[in-house]
Protein backbone atom coordinates (compact mmCIF):
# COMPACT_ATOMS: atom_id res chain seq x y z
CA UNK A 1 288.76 23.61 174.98
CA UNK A 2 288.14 26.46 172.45
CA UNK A 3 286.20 29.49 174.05
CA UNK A 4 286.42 31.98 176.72
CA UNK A 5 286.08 31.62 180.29
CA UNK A 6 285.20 34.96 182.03
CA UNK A 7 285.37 35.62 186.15
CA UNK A 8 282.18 34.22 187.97
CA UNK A 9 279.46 36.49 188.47
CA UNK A 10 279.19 38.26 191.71
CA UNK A 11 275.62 38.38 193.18
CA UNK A 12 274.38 41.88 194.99
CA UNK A 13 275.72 40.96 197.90
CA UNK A 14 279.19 40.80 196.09
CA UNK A 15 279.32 36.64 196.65
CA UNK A 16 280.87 35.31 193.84
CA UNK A 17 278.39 32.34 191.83
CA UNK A 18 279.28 28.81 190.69
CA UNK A 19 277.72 30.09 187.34
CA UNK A 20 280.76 31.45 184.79
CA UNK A 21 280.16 32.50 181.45
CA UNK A 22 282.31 30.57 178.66
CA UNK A 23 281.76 29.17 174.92
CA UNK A 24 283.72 26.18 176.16
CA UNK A 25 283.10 23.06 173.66
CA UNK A 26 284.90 19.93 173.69
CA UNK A 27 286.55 20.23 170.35
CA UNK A 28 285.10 16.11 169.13
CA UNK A 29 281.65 17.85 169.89
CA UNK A 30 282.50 21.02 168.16
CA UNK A 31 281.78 20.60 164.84
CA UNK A 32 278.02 19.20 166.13
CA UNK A 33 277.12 22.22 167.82
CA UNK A 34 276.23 25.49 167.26
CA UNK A 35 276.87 27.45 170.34
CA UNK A 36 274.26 30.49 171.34
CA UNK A 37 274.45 32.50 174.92
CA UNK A 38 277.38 30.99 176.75
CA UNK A 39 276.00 30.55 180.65
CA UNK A 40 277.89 27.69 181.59
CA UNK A 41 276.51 26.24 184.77
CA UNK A 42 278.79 23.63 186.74
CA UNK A 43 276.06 21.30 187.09
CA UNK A 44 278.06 18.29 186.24
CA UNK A 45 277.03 14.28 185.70
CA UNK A 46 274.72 14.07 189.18
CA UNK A 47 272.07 16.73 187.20
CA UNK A 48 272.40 14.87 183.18
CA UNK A 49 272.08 11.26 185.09
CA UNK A 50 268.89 12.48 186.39
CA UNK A 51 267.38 13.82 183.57
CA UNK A 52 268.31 10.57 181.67
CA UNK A 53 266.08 8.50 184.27
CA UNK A 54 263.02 10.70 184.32
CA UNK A 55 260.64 9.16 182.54
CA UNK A 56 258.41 10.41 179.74
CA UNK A 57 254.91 11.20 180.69
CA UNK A 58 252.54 9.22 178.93
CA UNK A 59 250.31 11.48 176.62
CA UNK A 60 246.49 12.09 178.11
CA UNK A 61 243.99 10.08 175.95
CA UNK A 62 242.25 13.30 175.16
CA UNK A 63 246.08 15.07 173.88
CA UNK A 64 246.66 12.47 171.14
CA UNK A 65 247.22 13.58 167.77
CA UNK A 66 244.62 13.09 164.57
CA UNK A 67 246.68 10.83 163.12
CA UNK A 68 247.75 8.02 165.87
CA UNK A 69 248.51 5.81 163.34
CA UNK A 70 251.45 7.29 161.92
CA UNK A 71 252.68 8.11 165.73
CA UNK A 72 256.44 6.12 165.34
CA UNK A 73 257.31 8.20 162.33
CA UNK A 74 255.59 11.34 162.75
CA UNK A 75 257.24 11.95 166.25
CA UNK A 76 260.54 12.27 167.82
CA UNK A 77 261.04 10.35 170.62
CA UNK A 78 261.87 11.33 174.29
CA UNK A 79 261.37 14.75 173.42
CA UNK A 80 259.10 17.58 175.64
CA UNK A 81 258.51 20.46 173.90
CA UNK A 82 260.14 22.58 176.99
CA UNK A 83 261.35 21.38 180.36
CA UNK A 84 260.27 24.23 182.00
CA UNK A 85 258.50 27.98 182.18
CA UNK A 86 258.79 30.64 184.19
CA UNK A 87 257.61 33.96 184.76
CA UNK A 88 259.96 36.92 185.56
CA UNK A 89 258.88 39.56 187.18
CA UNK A 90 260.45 42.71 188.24
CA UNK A 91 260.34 43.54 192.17
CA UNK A 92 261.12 47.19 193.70
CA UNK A 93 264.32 46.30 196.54
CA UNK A 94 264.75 48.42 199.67
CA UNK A 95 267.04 50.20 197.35
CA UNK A 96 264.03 51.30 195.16
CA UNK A 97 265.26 50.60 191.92
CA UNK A 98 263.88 46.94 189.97
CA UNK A 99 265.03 43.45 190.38
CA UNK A 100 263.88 40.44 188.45
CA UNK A 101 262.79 37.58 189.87
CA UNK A 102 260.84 34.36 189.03
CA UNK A 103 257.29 34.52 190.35
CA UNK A 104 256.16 31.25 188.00
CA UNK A 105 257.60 28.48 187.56
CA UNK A 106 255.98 25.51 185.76
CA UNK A 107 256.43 22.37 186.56
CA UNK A 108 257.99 22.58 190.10
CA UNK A 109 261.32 20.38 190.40
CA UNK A 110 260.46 18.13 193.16
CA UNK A 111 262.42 15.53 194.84
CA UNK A 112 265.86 17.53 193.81
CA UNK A 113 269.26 16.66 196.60
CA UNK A 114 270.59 19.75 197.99
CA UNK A 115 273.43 20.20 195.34
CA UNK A 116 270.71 19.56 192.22
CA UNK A 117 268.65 22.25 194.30
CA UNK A 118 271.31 24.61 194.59
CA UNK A 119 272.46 24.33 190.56
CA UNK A 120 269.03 24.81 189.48
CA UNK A 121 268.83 27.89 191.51
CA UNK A 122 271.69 29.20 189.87
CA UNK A 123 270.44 28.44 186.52
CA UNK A 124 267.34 30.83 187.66
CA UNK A 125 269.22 33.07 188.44
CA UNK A 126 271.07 33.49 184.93
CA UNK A 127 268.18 33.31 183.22
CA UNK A 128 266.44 36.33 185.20
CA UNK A 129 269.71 38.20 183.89
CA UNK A 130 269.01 37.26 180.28
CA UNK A 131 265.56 38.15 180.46
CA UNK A 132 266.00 41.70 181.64
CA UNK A 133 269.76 42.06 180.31
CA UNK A 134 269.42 45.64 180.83
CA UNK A 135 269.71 45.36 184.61
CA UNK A 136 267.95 47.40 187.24
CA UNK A 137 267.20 50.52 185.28
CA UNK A 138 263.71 50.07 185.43
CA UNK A 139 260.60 52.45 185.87
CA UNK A 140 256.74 51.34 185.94
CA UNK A 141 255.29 51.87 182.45
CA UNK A 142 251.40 52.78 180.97
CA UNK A 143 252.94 51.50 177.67
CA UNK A 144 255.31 48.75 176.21
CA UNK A 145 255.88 47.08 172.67
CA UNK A 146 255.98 43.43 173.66
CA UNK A 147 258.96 41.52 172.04
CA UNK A 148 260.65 37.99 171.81
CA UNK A 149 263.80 37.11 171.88
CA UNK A 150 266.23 33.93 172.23
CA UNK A 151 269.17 32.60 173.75
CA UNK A 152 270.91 29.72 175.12
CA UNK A 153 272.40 28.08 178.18
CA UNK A 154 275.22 25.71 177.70
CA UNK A 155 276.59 23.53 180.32
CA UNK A 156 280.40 22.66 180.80
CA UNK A 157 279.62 19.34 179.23
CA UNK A 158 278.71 21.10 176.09
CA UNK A 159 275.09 19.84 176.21
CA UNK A 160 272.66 22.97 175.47
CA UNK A 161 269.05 24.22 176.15
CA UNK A 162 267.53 27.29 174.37
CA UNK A 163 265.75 30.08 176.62
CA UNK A 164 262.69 31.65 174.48
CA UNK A 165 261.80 34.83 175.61
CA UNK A 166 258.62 36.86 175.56
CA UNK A 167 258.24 40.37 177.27
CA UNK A 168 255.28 42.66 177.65
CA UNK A 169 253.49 44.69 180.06
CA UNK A 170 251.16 42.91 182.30
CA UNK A 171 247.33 43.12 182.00
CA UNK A 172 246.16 46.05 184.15
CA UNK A 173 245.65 49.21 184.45
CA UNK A 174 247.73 52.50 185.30
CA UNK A 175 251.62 52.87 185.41
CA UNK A 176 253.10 49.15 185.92
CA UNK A 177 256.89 47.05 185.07
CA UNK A 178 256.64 44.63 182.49
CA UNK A 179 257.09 41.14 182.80
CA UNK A 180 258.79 38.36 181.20
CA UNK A 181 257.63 34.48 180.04
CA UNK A 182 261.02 32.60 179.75
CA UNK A 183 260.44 28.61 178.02
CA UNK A 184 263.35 26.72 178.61
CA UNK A 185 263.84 23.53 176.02
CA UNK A 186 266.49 21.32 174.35
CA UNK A 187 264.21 22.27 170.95
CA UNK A 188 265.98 25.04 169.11
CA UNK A 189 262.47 26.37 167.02
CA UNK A 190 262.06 30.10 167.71
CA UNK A 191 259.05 29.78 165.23
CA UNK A 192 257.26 27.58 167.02
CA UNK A 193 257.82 28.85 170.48
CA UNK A 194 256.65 32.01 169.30
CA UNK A 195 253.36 30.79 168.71
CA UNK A 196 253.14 29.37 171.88
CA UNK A 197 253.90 32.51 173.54
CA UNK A 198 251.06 33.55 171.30
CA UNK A 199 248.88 30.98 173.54
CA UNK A 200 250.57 31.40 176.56
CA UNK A 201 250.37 35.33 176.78
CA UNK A 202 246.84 35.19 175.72
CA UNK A 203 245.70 33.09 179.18
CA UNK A 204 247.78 35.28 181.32
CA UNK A 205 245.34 37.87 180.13
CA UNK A 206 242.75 36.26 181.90
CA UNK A 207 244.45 34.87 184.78
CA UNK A 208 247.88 33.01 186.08
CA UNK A 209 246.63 30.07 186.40
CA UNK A 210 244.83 29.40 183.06
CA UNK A 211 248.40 29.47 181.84
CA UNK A 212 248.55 25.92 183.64
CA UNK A 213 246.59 23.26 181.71
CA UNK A 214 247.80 25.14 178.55
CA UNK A 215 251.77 24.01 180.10
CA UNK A 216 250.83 20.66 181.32
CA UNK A 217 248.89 19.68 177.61
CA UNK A 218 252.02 21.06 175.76
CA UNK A 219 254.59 18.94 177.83
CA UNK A 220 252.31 15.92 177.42
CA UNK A 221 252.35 15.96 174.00
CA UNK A 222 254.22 14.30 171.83
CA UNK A 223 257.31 16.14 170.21
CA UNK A 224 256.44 16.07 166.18
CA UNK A 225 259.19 15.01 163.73
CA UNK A 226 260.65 17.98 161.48
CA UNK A 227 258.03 18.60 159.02
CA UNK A 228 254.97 17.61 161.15
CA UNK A 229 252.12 19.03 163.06
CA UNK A 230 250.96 17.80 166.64
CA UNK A 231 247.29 19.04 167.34
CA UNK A 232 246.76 20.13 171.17
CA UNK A 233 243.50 20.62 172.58
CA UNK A 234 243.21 23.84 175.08
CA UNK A 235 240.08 24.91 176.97
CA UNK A 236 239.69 28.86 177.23
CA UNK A 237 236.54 30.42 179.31
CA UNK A 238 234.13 31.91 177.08
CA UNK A 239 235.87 30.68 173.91
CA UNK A 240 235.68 27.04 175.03
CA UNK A 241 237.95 24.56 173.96
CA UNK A 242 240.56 25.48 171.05
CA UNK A 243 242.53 22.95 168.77
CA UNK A 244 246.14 24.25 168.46
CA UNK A 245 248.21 23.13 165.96
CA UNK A 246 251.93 23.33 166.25
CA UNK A 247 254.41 22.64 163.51
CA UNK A 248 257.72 22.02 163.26
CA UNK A 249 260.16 22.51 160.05
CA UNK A 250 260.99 20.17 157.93
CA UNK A 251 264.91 21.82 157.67
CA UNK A 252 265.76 21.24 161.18
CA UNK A 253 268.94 23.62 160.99
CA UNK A 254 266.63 26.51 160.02
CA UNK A 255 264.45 25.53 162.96
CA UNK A 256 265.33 28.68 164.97
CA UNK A 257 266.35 31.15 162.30
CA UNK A 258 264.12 34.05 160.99
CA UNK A 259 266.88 35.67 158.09
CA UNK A 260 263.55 38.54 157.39
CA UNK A 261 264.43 40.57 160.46
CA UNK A 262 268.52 40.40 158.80
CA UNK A 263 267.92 41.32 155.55
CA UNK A 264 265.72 44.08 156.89
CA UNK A 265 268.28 45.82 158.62
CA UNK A 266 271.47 45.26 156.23
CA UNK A 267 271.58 45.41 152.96
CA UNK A 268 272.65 42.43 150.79
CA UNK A 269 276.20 44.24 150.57
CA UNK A 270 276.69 44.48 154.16
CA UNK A 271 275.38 41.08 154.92
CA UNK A 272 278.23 40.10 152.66
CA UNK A 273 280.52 42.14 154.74
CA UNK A 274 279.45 40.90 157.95
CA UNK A 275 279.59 36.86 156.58
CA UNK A 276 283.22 37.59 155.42
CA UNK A 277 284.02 38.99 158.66
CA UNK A 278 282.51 35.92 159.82
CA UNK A 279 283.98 33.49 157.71
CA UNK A 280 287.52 34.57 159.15
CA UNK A 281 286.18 34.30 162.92
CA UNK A 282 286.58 37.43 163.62
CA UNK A 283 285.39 39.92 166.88
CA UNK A 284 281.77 41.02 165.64
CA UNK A 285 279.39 42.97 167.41
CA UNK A 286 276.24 43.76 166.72
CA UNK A 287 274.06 46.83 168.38
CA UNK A 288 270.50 47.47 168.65
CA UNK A 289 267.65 48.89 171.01
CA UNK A 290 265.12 45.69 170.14
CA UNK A 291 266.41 42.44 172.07
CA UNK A 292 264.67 40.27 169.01
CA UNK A 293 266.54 42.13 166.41
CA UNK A 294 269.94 40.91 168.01
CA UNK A 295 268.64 37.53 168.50
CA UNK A 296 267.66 37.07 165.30
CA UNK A 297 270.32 38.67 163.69
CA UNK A 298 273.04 36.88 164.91
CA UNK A 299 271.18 33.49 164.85
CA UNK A 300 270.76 34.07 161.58
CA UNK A 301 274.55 35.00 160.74
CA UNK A 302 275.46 32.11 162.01
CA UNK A 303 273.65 30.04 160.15
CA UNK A 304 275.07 31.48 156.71
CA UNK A 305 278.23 29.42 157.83
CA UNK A 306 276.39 26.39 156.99
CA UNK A 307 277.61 23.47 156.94
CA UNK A 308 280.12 24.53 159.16
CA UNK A 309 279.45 26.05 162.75
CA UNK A 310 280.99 29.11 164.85
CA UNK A 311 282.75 27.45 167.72
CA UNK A 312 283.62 30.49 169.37
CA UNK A 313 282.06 32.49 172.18
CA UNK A 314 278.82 33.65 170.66
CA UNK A 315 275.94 35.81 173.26
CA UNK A 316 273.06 36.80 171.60
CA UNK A 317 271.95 39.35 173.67
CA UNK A 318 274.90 40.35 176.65
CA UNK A 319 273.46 41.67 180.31
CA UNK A 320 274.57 44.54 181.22
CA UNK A 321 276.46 43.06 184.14
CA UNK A 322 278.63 41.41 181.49
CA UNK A 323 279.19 43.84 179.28
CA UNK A 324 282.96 42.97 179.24
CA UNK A 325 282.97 40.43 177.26
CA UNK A 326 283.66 42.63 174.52
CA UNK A 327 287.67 42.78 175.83
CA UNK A 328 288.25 39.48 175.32
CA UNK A 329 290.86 39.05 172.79
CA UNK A 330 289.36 36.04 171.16
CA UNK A 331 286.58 35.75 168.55
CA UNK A 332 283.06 36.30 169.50
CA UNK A 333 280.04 37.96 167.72
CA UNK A 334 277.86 39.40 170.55
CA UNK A 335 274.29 41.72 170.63
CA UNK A 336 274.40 44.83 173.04
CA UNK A 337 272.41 46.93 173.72
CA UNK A 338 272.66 50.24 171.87
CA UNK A 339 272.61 52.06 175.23
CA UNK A 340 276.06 50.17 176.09
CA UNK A 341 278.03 51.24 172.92
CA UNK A 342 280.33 53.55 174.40
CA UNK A 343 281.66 50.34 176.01
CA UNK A 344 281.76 48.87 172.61
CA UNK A 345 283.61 51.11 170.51
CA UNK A 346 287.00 51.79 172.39
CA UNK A 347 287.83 48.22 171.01
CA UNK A 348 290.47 47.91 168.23
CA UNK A 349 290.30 45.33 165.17
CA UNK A 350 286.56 44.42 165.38
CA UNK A 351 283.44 44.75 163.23
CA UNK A 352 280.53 46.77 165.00
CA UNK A 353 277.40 46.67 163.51
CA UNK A 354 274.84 49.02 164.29
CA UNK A 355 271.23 47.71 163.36
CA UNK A 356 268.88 50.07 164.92
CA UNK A 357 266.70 52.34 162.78
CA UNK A 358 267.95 55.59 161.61
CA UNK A 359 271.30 55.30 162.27
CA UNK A 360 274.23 57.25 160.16
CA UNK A 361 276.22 54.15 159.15
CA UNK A 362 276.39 50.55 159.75
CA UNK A 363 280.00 50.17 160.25
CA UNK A 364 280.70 52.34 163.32
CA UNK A 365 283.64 49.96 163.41
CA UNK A 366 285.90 47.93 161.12
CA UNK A 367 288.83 46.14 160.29
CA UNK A 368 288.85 47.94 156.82
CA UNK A 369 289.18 44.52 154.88
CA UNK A 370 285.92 43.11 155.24
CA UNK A 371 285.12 44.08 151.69
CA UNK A 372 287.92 42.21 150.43
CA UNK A 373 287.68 39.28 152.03
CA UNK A 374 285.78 37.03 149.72
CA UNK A 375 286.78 36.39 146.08
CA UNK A 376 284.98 38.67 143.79
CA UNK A 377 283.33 36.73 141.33
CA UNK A 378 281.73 34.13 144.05
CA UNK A 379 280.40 37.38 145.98
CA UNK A 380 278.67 38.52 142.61
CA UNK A 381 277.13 35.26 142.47
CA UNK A 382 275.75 35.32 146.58
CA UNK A 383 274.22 39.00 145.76
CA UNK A 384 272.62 37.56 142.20
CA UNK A 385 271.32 34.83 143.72
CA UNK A 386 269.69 37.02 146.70
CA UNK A 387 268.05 38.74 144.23
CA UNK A 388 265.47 36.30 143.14
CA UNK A 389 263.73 37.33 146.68
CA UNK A 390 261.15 39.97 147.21
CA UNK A 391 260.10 42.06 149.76
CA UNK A 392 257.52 40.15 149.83
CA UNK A 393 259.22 36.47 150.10
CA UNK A 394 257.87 34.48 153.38
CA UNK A 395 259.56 32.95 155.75
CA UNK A 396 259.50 30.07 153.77
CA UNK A 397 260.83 31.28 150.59
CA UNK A 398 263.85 33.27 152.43
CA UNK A 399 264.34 29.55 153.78
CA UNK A 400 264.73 28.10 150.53
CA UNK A 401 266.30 31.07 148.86
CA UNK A 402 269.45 32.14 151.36
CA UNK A 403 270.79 28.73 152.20
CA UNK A 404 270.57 28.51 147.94
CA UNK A 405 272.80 31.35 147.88
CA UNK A 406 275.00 30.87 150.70
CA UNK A 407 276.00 26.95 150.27
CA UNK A 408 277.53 26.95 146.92
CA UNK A 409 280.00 29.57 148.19
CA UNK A 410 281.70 26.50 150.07
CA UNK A 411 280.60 23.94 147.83
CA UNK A 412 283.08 26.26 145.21
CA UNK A 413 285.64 26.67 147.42
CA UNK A 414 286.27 23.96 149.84
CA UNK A 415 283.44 21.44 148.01
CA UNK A 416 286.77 19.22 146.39
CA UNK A 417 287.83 18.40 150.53
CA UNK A 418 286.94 14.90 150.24
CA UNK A 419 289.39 13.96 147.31
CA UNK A 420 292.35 15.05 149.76
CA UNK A 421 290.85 13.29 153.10
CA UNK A 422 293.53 10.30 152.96
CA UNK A 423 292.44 7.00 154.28
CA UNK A 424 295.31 4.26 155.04
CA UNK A 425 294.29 1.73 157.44
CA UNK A 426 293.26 3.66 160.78
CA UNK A 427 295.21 6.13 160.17
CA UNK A 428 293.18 9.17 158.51
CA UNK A 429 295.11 12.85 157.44
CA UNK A 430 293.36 15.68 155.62
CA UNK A 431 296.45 16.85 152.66
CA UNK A 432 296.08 21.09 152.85
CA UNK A 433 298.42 22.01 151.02
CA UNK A 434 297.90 19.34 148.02
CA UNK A 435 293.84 20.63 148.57
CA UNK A 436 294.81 24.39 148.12
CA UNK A 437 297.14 23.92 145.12
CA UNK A 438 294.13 22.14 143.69
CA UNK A 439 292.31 25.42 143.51
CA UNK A 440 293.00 27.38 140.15
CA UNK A 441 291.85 31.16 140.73
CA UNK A 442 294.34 33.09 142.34
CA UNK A 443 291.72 34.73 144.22
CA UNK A 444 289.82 31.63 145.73
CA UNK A 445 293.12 29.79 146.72
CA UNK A 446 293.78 33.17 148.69
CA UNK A 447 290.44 32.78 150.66
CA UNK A 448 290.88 28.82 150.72
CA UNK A 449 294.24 30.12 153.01
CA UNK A 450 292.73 31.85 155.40
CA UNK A 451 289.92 30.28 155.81
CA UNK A 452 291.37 26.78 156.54
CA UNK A 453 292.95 28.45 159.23
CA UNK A 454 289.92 29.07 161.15
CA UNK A 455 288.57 26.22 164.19
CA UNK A 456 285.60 25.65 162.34
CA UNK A 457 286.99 24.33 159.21
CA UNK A 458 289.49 22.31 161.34
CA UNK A 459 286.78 20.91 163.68
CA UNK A 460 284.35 20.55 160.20
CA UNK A 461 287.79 18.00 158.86
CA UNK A 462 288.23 16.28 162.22
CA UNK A 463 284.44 15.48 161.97
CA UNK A 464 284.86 13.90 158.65
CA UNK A 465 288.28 11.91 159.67
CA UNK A 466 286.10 10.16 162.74
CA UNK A 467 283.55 8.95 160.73
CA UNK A 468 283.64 5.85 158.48
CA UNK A 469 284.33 6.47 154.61
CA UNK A 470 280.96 5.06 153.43
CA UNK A 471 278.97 7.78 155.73
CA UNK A 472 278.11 10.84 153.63
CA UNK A 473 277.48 13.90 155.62
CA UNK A 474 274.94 16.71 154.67
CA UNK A 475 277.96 18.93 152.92
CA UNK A 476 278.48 15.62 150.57
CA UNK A 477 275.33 15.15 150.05
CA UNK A 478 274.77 18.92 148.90
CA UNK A 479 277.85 18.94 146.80
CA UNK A 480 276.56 15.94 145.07
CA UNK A 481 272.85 17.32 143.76
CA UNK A 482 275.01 20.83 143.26
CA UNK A 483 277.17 18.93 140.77
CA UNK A 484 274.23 17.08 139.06
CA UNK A 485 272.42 19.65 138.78
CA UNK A 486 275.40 21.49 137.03
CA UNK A 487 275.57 19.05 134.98
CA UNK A 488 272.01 18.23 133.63
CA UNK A 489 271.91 22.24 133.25
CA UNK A 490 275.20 21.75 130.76
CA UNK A 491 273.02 19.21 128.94
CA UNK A 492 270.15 21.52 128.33
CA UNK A 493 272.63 23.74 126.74
């Protein structure tokens, strides 16, 4: 097991929770995962066997898609878009300060056994925490920005379901608390789930339960395949009844990342800094006053490492109640709240970046090396390549563009891994130090060092030892077209 297991949470009554926060991965599932908010719930087989026997509900005649006829390869199979919603509200106690609590919850789990019951009210419970992660320090409000952010639960197992996140003030008038609509799914697609908060938050508007046959439409619908559409028909008083379309990207790994709201706060230099710092698996925080900026930020960090994945503890957005995480002596890149540096910064030997607007610098902490780190002419060849983007670029073009600049940094540096993956028989061993001599710049070979050193490069190898030698993986694949492309540009010249 790779990750960090903190104490169990206490509740207010000071009874300690089965619910324990951890980044805990079975290392032959490692290098498959990339691991968001660590709230591992010790829900066990009984809860996954039950999931496994629940039965898809088939799609109402009047939900189907345009194009039926291309149903088997237009969809993914045994997919809901969410398994559940839920409203969070926050409720004065006798103490007269603000609690969250669900007041929604769409659909009802019915038929549970006491245990199932008892896990899935534990779940709740965490994911009231990670709605309103700044804890009871509330105060009705006339005004409030609403804003969406993301994070994830992950089971012991290492399974994983994504909490979406949309909070705003509640329609009304005079001095109220906001609320919070919380979509749980196994779909990692902030995009997507943004737009139906879009949907969702405009029924509440008119009333609770309009945001019903909105819910119940969605989760009969059929999941699309990355790349497609799936059209959903809504009925809305007074606007009567809507076609929604909903589509899903065609690069699933960039499903959930946004890398706009990161390359609005950092420059292209200090995104370097912070992916070097990365790279090396170090302890990385990052600070802001906007929950979606930390989301999205780190999310998108984390995919820069692409193809390899961060197997350490990694907590988008960190309740207050758990704010010490940050001691743990093992890597971790974690989003706090500005209001919680102090707690932050006594910490030796990590990176802290501070991404609110404004601010004096963006390093308020550092190793010192982080400039250093990567080899200098591949690091002139990230920032020339992130160049080519605008201020202007879409979403769509920063999806094309970043991953273009990020990727051939490995495929330069580690991209010759196959040659020295040694096959006799059963017996499979990756040859590092014959694969680092290989390397001829001084410089690289230095990086190469460290950086096969780190659990996701060792879980990334392990991956490709497992599987048979005639499977290419996506990393092979992209080395391949890099090289061709090399070399029908060498032709042209």
């Amino acid at each position: 097991m790779n990750g960090l297991a903190l104490p169990k949470l206490r509740s207010e009554k000071g009874k300690k929770s089965n619910v324990f926060l951890g980044e805990d991965e079975e290392q032959e599932r490692g290098a498959m995962k990339r691991l968001s908010t660590m709230w591992v719930s010790v829900k066990g087989k009984m809860s996954r066997d039950r999931g496994a026997k629940e039965p898809d509900p088939p799609p109402s005649p009047d939900l189907l898609p345009v194009d039926e006829q291309q149903r088997e390869p237009r969809y993914a199979s045994g997919q809901f878009f969410f398994e559940y919603l839920v409203v969070v509200s926050l409720k004065k106690n006798k103490t007269g300060t603000y609690e969250p609590q669900i007041s929604y919850q769409f659909p009802k789990r019915d038929g549970m056994v006491r245990f199932q019951k008892e896990e899935e009210e534990k779940t709740l419970k965490a994911i009231t925490l990670f709605c309103f992660p700044e804890g009871i320090n509330w105060a009705p409000l006339t005004e409030y920005s609403s804003e969406t952010f993301s994070f994830v639960l992950t089971e012991v197992d290492g399974s994983r379901r994504n909490g979406y996140c949309r909070r705003l003030l509640p329609h009304g008038s005079g001095a109220r608390p906001p609320e919070a609509y919380c979509i749980i799914s196994k779909v990692a697609c902030f995009g997507l789930f943004s737009k139906i908060f879009d949907e969702v938050e405009k029924r509440r508007q008119i009333s609770m339960a309009m945001i019903y046959p909105f819910m119940q439409s969605l989760r009969e619908a059929p999941f699309p395949a990355p790349g497609n559409t799936v059209q959903i028909k809504s009925f809305i008083p007074d606007a009567g009844t809507e076609l929604i379309s909903l589509t899903r990207p065609t690069d699933s790994w960039l499903e959930h990342v946004d890398f706009r709201t990161l390359f609005r706060c950092l420059s292209d230099e200090e995104v370097l800094q912070v992916f070097a710092a990365t790279v090396l698996e170090r302890r990385i925080v990052f600070l802001a006053e906007d929950l979606g900026t930390l989301s999205q930020v780190i999310h998108a960090v984390s995919v820069l490492l692409h193809p390899f994945i961060w197997q350490h503890t990694l907590i988008s957005i960190v309740p207050q109640i758990l704010i010490d995480v940050v001691m743990a002596p093992t890597p971790y890149l974690l989003g706090v709240q500005k209001q919680l540096a102090d707690d932050v910064l006594d910490q030796g030997d990590i990176l802290a970046v501070d991404l609110s607007e404004g601010r004096k610098q963006t390093f308020i902490r550092r190793v010192g090396d982080e400039d250093s780190i990567l080899p200098h002419k591949l690091k002139e060849e990230i920032l020339q390549a992130l160049r080519s983007r605008s201020e202007t670029s879409s979403l769509e073009e920063l999806n094309r563009i970043v991953p273009e600049a990020f990727l051939p940094f490995f495929i330069k540096t580690v991209g010759h891994f196959s040659k020295y993956v040694v096959r006799n028989g059963a017996e499979v061993n990756f040859h590092k130090r014959s694969f680092c001599k290989a390397i001829e710049s001084k410089s690289t070979r230095h990086f190469v060092k460290k950086f096969i050193q780190t659990q996701m490069f060792d879980l990334f190898i392990q991956e490709v030892e497992q599987r048979p030698a005639s499977q290419k993986g996506f990393f092979e694949q992209k080395i391949s077209e890099y090289h061709r492309k090399m070399r029908e540009k060498a032709k042209k010249h």
